[in-house]
C-alpha atoms as a PDB file:
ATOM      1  CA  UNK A   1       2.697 -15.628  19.385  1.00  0.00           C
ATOM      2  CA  UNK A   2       0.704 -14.229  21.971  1.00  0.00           C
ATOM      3  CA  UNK A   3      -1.332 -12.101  20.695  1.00  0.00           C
ATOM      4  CA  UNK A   4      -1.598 -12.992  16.941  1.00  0.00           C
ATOM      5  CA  UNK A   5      -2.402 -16.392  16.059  1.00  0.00           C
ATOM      6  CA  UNK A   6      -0.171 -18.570  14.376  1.00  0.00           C
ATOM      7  CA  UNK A   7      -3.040 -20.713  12.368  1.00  0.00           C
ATOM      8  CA  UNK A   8      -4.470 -19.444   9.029  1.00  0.00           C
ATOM      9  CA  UNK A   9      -8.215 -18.165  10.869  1.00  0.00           C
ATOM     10  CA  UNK A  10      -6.701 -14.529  11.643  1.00  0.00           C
ATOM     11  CA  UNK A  11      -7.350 -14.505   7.513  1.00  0.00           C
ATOM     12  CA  UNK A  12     -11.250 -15.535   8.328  1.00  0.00           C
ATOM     13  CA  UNK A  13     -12.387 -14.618  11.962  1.00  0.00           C
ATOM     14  CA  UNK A  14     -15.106 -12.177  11.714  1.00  0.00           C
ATOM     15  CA  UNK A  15     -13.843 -11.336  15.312  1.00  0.00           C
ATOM     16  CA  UNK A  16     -10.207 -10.727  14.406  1.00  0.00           C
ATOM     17  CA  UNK A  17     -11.401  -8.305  11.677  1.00  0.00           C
ATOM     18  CA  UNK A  18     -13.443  -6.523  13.661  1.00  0.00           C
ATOM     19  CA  UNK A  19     -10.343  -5.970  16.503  1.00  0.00           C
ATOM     20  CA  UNK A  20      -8.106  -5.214  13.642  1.00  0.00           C
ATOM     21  CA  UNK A  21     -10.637  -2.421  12.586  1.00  0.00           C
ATOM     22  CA  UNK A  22     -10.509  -1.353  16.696  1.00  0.00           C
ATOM     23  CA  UNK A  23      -6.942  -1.104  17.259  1.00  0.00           C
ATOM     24  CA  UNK A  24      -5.778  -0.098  14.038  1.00  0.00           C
ATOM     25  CA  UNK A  25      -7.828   2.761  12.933  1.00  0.00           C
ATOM     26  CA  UNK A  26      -9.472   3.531  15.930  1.00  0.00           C
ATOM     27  CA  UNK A  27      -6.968   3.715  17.780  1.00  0.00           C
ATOM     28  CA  UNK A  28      -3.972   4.544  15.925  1.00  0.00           C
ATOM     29  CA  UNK A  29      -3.148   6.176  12.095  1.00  0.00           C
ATOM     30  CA  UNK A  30      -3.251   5.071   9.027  1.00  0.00           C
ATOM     31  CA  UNK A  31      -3.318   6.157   5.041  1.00  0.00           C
ATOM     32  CA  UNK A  32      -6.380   7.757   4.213  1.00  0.00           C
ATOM     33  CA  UNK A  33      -5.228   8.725   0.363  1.00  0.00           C
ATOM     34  CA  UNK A  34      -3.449  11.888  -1.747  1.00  0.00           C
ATOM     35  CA  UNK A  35      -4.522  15.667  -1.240  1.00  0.00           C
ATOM     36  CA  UNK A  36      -5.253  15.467  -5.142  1.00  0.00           C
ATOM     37  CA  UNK A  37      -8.048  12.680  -5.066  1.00  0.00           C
ATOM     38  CA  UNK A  38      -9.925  14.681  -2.216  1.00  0.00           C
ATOM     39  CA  UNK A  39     -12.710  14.559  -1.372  1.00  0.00           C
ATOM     40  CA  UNK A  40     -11.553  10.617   0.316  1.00  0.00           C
ATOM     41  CA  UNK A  41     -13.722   8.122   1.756  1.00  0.00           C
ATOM     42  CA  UNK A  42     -12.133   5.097   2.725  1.00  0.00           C
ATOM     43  CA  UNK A  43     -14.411   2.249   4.232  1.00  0.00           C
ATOM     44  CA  UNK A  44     -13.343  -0.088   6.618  1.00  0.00           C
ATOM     45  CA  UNK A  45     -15.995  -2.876   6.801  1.00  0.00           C
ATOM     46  CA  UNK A  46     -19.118  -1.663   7.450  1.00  0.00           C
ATOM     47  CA  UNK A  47     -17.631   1.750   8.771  1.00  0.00           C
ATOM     48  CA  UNK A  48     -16.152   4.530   6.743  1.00  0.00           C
ATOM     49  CA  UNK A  49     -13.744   7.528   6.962  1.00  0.00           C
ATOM     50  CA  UNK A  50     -13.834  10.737   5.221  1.00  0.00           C
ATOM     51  CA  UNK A  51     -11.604  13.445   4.687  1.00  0.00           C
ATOM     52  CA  UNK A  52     -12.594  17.039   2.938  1.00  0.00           C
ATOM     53  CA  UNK A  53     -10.696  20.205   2.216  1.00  0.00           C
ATOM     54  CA  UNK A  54     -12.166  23.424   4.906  1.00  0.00           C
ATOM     55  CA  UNK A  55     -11.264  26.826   4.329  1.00  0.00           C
ATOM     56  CA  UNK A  56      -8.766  26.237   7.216  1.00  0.00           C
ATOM     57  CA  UNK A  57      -7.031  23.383   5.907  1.00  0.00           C
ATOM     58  CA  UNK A  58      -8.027  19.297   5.736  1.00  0.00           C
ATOM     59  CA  UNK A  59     -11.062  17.833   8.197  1.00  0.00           C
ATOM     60  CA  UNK A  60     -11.408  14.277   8.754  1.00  0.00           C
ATOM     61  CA  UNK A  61     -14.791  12.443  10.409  1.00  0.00           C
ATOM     62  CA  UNK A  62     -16.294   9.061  10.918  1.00  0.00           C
ATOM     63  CA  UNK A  63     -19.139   8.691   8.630  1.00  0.00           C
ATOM     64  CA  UNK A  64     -21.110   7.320  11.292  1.00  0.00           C
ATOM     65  CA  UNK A  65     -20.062  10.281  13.179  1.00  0.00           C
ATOM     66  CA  UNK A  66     -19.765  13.374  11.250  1.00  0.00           C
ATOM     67  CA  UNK A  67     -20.049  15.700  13.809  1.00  0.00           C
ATOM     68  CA  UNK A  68     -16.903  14.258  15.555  1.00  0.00           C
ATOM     69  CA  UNK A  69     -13.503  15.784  13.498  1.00  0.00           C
ATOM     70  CA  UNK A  70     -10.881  13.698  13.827  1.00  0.00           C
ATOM     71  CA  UNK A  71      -6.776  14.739  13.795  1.00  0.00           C
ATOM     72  CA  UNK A  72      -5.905  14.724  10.189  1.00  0.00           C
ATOM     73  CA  UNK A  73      -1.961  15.919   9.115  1.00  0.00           C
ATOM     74  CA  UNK A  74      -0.274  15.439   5.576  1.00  0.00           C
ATOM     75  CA  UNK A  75       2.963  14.904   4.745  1.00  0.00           C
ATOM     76  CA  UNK A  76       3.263  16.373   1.135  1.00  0.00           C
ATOM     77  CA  UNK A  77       0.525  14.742  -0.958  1.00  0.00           C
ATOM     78  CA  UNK A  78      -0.056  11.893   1.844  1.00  0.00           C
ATOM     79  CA  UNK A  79      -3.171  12.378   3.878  1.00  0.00           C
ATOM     80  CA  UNK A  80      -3.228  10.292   7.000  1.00  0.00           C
ATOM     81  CA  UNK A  81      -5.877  10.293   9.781  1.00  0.00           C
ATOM     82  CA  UNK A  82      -6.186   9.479  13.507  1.00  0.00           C
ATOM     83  CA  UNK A  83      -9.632   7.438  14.295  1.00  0.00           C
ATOM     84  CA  UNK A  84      -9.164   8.976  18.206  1.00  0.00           C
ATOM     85  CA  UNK A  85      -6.640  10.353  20.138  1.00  0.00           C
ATOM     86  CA  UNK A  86      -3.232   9.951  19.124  1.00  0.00           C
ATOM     87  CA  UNK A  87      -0.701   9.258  21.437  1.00  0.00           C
ATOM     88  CA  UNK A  88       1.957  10.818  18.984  1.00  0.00           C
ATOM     89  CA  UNK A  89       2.030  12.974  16.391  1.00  0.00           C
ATOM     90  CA  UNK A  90       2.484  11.598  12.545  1.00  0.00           C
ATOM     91  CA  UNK A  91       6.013  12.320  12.180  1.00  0.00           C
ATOM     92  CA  UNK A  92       6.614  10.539  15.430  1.00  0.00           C
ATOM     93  CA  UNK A  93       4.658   7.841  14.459  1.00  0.00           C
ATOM     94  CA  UNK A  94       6.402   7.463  10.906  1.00  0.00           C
ATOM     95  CA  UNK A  95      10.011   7.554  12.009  1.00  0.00           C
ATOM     96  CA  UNK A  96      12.362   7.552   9.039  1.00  0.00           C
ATOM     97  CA  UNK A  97       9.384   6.642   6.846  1.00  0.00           C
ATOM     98  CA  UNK A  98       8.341  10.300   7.223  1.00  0.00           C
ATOM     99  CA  UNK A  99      11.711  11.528   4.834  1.00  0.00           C
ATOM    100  CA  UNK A 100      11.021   9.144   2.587  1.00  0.00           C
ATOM    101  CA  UNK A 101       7.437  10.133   1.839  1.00  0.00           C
ATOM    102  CA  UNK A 102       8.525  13.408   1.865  1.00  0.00           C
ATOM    103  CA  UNK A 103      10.938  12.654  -1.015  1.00  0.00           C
ATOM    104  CA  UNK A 104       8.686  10.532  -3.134  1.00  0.00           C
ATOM    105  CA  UNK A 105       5.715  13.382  -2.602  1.00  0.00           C
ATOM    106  CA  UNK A 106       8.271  15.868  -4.154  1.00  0.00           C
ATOM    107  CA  UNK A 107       8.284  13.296  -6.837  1.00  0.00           C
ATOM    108  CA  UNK A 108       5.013  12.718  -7.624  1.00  0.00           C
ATOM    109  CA  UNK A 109       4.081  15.901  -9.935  1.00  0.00           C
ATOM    110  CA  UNK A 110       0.915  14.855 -12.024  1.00  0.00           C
ATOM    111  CA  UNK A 111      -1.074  11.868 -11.801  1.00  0.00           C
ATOM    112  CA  UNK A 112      -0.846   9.238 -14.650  1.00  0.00           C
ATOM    113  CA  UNK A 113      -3.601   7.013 -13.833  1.00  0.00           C
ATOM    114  CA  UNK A 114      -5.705   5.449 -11.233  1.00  0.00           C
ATOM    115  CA  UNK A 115      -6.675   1.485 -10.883  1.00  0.00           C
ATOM    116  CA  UNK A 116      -8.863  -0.409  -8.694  1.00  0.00           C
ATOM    117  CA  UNK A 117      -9.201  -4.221  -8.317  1.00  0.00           C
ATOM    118  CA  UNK A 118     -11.705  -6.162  -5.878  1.00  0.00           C
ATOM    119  CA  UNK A 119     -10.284  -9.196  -4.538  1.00  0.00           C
ATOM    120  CA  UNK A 120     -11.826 -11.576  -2.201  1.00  0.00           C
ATOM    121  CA  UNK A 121      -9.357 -11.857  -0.304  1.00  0.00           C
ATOM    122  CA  UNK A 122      -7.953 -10.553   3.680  1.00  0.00           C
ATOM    123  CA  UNK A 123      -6.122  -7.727   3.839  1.00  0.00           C
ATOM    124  CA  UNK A 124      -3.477  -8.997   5.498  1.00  0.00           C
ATOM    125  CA  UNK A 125      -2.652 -11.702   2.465  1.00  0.00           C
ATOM    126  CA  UNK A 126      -3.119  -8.933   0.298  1.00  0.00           C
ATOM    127  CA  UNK A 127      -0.590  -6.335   1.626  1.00  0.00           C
ATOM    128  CA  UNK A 128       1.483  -9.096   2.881  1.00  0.00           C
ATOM    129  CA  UNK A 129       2.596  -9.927  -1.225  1.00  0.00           C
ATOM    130  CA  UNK A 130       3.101  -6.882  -2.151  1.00  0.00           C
ATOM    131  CA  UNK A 131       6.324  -6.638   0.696  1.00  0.00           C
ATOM    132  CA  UNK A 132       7.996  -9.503  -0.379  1.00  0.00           C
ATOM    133  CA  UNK A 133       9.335 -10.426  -3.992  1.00  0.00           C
ATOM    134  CA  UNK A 134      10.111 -14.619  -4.192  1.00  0.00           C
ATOM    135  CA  UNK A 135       6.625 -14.659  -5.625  1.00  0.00           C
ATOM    136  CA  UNK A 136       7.764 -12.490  -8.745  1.00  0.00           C
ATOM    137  CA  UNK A 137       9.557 -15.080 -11.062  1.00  0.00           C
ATOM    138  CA  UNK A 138       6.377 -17.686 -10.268  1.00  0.00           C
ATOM    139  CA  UNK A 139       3.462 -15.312 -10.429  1.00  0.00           C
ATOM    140  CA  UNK A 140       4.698 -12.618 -13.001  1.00  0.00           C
ATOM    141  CA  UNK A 141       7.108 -14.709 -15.386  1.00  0.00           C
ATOM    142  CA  UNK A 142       5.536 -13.055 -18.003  1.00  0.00           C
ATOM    143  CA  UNK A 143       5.718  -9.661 -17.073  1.00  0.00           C
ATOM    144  CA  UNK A 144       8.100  -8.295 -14.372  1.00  0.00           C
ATOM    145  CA  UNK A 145       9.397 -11.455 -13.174  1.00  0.00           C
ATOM    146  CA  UNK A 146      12.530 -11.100 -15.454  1.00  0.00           C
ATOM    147  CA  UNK A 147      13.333  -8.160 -14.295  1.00  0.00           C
ATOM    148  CA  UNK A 148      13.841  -8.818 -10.707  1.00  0.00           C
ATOM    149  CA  UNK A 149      17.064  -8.593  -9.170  1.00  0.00           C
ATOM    150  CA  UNK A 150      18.412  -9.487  -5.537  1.00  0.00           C
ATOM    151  CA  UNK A 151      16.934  -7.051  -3.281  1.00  0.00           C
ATOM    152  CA  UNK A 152      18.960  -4.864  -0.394  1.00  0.00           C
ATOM    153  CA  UNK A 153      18.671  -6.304   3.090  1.00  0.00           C
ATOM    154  CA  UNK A 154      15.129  -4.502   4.029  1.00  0.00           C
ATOM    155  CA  UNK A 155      15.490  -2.010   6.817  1.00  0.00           C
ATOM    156  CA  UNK A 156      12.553  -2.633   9.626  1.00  0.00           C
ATOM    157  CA  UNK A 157      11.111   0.264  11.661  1.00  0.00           C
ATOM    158  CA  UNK A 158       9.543   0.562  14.846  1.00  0.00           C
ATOM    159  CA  UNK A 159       5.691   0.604  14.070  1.00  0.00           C
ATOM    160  CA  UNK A 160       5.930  -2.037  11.405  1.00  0.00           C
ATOM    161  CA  UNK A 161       6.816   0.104   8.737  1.00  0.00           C
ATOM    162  CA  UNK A 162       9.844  -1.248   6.713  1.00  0.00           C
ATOM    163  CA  UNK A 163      11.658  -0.308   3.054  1.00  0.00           C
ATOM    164  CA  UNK A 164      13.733  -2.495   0.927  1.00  0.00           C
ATOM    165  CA  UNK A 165      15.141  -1.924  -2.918  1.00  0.00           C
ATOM    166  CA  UNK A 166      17.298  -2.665  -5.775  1.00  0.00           C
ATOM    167  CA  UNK A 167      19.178  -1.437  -8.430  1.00  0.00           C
ATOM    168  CA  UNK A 168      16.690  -1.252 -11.919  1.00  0.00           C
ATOM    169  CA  UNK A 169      18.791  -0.700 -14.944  1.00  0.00           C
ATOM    170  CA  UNK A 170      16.448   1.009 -17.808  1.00  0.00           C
ATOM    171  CA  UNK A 171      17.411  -0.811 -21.298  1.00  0.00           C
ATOM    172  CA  UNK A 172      17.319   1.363 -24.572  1.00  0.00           C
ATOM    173  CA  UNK A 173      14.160   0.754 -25.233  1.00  0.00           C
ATOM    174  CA  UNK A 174      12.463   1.346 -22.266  1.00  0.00           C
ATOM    175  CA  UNK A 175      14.343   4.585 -21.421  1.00  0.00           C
ATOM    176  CA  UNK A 176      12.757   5.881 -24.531  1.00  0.00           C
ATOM    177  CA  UNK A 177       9.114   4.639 -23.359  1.00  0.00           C
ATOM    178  CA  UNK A 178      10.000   5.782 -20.414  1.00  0.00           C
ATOM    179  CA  UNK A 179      10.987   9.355 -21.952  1.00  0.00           C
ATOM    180  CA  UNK A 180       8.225   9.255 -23.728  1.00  0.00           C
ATOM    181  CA  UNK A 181       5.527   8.909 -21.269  1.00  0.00           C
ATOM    182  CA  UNK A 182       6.741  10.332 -18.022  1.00  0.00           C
ATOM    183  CA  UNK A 183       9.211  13.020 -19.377  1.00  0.00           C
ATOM    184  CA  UNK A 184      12.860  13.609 -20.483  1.00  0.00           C
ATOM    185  CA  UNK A 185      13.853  14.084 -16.187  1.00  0.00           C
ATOM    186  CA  UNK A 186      16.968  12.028 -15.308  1.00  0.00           C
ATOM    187  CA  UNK A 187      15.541   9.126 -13.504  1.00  0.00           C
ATOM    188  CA  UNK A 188      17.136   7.035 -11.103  1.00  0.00           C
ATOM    189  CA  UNK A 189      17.689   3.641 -12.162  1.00  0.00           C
ATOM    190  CA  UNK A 190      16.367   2.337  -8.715  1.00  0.00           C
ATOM    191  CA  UNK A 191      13.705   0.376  -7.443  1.00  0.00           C
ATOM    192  CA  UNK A 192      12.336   1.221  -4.202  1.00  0.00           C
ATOM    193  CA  UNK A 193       9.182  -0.827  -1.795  1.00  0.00           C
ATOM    194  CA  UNK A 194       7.833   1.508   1.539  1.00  0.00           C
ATOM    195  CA  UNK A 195       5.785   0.024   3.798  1.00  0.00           C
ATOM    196  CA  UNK A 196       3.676   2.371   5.834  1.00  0.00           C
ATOM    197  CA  UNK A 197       1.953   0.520   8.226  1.00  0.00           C
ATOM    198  CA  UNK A 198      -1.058  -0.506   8.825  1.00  0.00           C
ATOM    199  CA  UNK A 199      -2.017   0.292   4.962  1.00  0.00           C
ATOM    200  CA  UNK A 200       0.070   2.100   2.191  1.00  0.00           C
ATOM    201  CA  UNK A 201       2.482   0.959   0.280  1.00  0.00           C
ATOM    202  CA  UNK A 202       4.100   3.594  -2.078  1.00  0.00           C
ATOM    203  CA  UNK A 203       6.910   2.502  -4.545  1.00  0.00           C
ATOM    204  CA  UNK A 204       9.722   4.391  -6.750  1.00  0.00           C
ATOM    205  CA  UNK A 205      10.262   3.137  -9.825  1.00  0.00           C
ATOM    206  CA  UNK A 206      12.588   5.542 -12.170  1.00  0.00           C
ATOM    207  CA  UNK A 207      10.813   8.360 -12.522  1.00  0.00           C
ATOM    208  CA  UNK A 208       7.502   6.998 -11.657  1.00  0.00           C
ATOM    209  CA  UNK A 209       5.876   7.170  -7.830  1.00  0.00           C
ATOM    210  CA  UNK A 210       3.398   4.170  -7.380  1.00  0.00           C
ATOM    211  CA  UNK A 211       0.784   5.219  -4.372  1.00  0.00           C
ATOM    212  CA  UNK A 212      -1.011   1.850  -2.882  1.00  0.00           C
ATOM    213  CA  UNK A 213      -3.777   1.299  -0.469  1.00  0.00           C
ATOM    214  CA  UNK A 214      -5.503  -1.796   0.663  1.00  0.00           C
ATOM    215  CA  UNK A 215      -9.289  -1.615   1.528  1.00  0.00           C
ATOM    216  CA  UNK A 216     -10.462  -3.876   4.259  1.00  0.00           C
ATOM    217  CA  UNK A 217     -13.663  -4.228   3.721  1.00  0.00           C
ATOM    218  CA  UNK A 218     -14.382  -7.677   5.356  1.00  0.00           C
ATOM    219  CA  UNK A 219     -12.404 -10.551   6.671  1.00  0.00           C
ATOM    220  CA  UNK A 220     -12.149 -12.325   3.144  1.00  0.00           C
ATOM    221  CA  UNK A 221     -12.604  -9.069   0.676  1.00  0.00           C
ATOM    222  CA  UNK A 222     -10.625  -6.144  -0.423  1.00  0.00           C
ATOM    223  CA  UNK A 223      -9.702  -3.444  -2.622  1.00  0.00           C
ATOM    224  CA  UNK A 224      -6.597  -2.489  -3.820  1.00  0.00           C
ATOM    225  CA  UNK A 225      -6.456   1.574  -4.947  1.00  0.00           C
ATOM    226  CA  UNK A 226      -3.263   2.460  -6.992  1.00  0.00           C
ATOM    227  CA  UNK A 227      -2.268   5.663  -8.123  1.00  0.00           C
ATOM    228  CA  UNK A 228       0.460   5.796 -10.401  1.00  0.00           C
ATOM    229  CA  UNK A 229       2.211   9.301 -10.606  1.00  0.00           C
ATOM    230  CA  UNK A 230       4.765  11.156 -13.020  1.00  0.00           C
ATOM    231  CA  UNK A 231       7.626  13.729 -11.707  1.00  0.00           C
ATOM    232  CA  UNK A 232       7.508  16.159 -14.808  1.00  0.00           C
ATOM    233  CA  UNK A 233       3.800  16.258 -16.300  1.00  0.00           C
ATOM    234  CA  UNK A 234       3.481  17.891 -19.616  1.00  0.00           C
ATOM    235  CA  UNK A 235       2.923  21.765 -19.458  1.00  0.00           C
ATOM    236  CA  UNK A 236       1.841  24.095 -22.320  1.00  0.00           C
ATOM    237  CA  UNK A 237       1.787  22.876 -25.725  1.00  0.00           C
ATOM    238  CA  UNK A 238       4.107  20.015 -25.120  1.00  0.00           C
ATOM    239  CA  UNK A 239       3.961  17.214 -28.008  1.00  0.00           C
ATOM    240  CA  UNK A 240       3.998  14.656 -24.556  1.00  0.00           C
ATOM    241  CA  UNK A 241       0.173  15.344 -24.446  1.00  0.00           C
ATOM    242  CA  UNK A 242      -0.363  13.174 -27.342  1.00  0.00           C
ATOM    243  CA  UNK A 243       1.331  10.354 -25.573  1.00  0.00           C
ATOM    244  CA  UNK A 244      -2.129   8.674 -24.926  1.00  0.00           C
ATOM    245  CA  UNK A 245      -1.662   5.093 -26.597  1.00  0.00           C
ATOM    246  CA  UNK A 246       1.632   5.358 -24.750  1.00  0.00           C
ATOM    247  CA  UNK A 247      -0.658   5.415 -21.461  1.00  0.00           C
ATOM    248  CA  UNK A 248      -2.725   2.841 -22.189  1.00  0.00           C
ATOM    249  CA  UNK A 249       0.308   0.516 -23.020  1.00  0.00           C
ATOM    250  CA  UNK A 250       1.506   1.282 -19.571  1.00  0.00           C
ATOM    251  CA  UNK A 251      -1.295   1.434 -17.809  1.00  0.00           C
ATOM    252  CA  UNK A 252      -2.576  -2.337 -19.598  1.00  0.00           C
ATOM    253  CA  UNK A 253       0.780  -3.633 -18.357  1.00  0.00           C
ATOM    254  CA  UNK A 254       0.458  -2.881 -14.925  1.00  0.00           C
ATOM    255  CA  UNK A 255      -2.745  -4.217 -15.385  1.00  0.00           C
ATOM    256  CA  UNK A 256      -1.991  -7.302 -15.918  1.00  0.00           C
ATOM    257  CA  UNK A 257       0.481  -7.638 -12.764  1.00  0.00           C
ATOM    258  CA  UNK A 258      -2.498  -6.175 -11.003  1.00  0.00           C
ATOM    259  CA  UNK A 259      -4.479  -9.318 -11.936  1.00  0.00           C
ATOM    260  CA  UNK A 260      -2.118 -11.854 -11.710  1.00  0.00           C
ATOM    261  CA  UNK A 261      -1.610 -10.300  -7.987  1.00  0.00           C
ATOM    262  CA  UNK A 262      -5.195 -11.004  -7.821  1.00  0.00           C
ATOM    263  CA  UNK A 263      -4.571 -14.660  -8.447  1.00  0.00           C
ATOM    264  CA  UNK A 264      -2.132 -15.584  -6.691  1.00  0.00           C
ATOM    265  CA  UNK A 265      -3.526 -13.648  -3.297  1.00  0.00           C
ATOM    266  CA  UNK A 266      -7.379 -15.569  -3.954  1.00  0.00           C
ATOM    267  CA  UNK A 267      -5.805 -18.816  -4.186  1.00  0.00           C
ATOM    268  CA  UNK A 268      -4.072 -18.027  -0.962  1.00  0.00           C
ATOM    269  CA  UNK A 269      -7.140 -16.819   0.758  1.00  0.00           C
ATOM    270  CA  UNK A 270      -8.657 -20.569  -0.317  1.00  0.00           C
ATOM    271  CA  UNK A 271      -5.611 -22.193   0.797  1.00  0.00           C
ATOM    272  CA  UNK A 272      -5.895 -20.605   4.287  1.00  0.00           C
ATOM    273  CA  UNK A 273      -9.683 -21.134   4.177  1.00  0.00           C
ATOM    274  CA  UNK A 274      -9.344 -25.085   3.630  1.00  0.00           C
ATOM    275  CA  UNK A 275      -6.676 -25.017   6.634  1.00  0.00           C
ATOM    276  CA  UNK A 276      -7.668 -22.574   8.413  1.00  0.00           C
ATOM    277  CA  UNK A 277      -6.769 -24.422  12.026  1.00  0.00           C
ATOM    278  CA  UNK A 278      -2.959 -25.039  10.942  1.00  0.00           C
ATOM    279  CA  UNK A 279      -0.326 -23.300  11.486  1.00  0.00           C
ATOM    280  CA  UNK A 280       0.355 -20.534   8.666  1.00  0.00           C
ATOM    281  CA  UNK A 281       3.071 -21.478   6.264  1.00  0.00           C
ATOM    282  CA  UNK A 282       6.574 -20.871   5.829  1.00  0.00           C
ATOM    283  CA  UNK A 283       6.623 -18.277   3.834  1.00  0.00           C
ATOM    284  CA  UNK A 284       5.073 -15.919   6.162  1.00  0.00           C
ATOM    285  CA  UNK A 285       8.150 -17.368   9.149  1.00  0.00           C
ATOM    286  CA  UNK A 286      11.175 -17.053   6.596  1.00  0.00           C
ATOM    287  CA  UNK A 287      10.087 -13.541   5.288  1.00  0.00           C
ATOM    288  CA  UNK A 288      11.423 -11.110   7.222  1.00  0.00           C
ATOM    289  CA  UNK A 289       9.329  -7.687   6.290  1.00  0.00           C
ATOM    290  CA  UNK A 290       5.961 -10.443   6.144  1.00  0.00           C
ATOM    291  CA  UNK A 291       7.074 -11.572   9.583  1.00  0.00           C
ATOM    292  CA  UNK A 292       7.835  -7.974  10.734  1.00  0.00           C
ATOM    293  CA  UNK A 293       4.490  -6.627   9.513  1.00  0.00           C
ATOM    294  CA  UNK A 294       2.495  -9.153  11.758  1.00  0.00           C
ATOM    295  CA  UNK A 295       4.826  -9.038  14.332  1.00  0.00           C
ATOM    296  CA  UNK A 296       3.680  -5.282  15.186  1.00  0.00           C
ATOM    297  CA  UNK A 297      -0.107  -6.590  14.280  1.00  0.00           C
ATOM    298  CA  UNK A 298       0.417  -8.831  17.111  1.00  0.00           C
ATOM    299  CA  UNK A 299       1.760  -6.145  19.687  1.00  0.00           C
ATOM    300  CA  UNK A 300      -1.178  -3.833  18.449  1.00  0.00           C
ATOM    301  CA  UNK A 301      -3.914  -6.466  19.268  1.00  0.00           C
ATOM    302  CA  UNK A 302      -2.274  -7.515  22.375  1.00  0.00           C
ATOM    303  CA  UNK A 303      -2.969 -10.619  24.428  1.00  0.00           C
ATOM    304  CA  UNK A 304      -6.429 -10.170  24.556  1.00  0.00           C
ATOM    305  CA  UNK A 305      -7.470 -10.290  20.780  1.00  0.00           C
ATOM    306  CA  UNK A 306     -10.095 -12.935  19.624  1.00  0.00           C
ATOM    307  CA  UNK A 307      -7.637 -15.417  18.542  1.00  0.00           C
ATOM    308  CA  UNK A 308      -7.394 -18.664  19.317  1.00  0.00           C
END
């Protein structure tokens, strides 16, 4: 690579976060978070973003700049912003990926429940496993790991965004869970991963809509938002709104992927930190929506990023 180096230090190099931060949200778009959590402020290092409802629609600003509005557009409950002037509008710059939020923000009716996790880790590692699956059977035997299946061929976008999904049959019991927490709505026994690059990742799963963004807040920390949302949300006097314990249960066993995501990903981050002048392993050459992710990295930061 030209651009992008090769050797585990674009995981470390103070400089390489700070051109990241440049070229990526600077200078291009990127996920700021749902209309429903607004007010949003999402840091990047030492700088941070915010967006705010107006009388005349959504207004976006550099916290170090608030005087300075910034282009802001949503695609259904998606709220990305522009950190200058775009060369393209959103739409253009999504592609395909702009249907498919679309569709998945017509799914997402009523928020179940929010989690954050810290990890000290780079962003890049972080995002990086959660658009690839051979770590599921090692990392989350306990959990989803059993439920994997063989994935579709992923489809790759200009931009670096890129989708890829299975077929997810629902047993018995966990149709009626399912029923139970999320609604009675025909679901789709599918399971479907959206990369939206430089920073969400938003997921299908039955009748669920998982929302994901990663938090670069320095080269070797992060923070992982997930919003986990419901098609049919319970209205009137609907016995559903007792299904709190039900909640819990689901929200505890997402939990615990969470964290064991959180393992895996710091042990990584040490890994690269004790190597950090050899070349980056083979899982990031043999994986082809990994590769494709720092492949456009690479043609954002150009030959003259801080790499060595």
């Amino acid at each position: 690579m030209q651009g992008f180096s090769e050797r585990n230090d674009v995981f470390h190099d103070p400089a390489v976060f700070a051109a990241e931060r440049a070229r990526l949200y600077e200078e291009g778009w990127f996920f700021a978070g749902t209309r429903d959590a607004l007010p949003l402020r999402y840091p990047v290092g030492e700088q941070a973003y915010r967006v705010a409802a107006t009388a005349g629609g959504l207004r976006a600003w550099r916290e170090e700049a608030p005087q300075r509005s910034l282009p802001v557009e949503a695609i259904g409950p998606y709220v990305f912003v522009h950190g200058g002037r775009p060369r393209e509008s959103l739409r253009d710059y999504l592609g395909p990926q702009a249907a498919t939020l679309e569709r998945l923000g017509a799914l997402a009716g009523g928020l179940l429940f929010e989690e954050r996790f810290p990890i000290g880790a780079n962003w890049k590692l972080v995002l990086a496993g959660g658009i690839e699956d051979y770590h599921l059977p090692a990392v989350h035997g306990r959990s989803v790991g059993r439920w994997r299946k063989d994935p579709a061929p992923p489809e790759l976008f200009a931009g670096g965004h890129s989708s890829y999904g299975c077929p997810a049959g629902v047993g018995p019991a966990m149709r009626l869970f399912h029923g139970l927490v999320a609604g009675t709505t025909p679901v789709e026994e599918v399971f479907g991963n959206h990369l939206v690059f430089p920073n969400l990742l938003t997921i299908q799963l039955w009748g669920l809509v998982h929302v994901t963004t990663f938090l670069p807040l320095g080269p070797a920390r992060s923070e992982r938002v997930t919003r986990i949302y419901e098609h049919d949300p319970p209205r009137g006097l609907s016995l559903r709104r007792l299904r709190g314990p039900l909640v819990w249960t689901m929200r505890r066993g997402m939990g615990v992927t969470f964290a064991e995501d959180r393992w895996i990903v710091e042990e990584a981050q040490a890994g690269t930190r004790i190597s950090q002048h050899f070349r980056r392993g083979p899982t990031h050459s043999e994986e082809a929506r990994v590769g494709h992710f720092l492949g456009e990295l690479e043609r954002r930061l150009g030959t003259n990023s801080p790499t060595r």
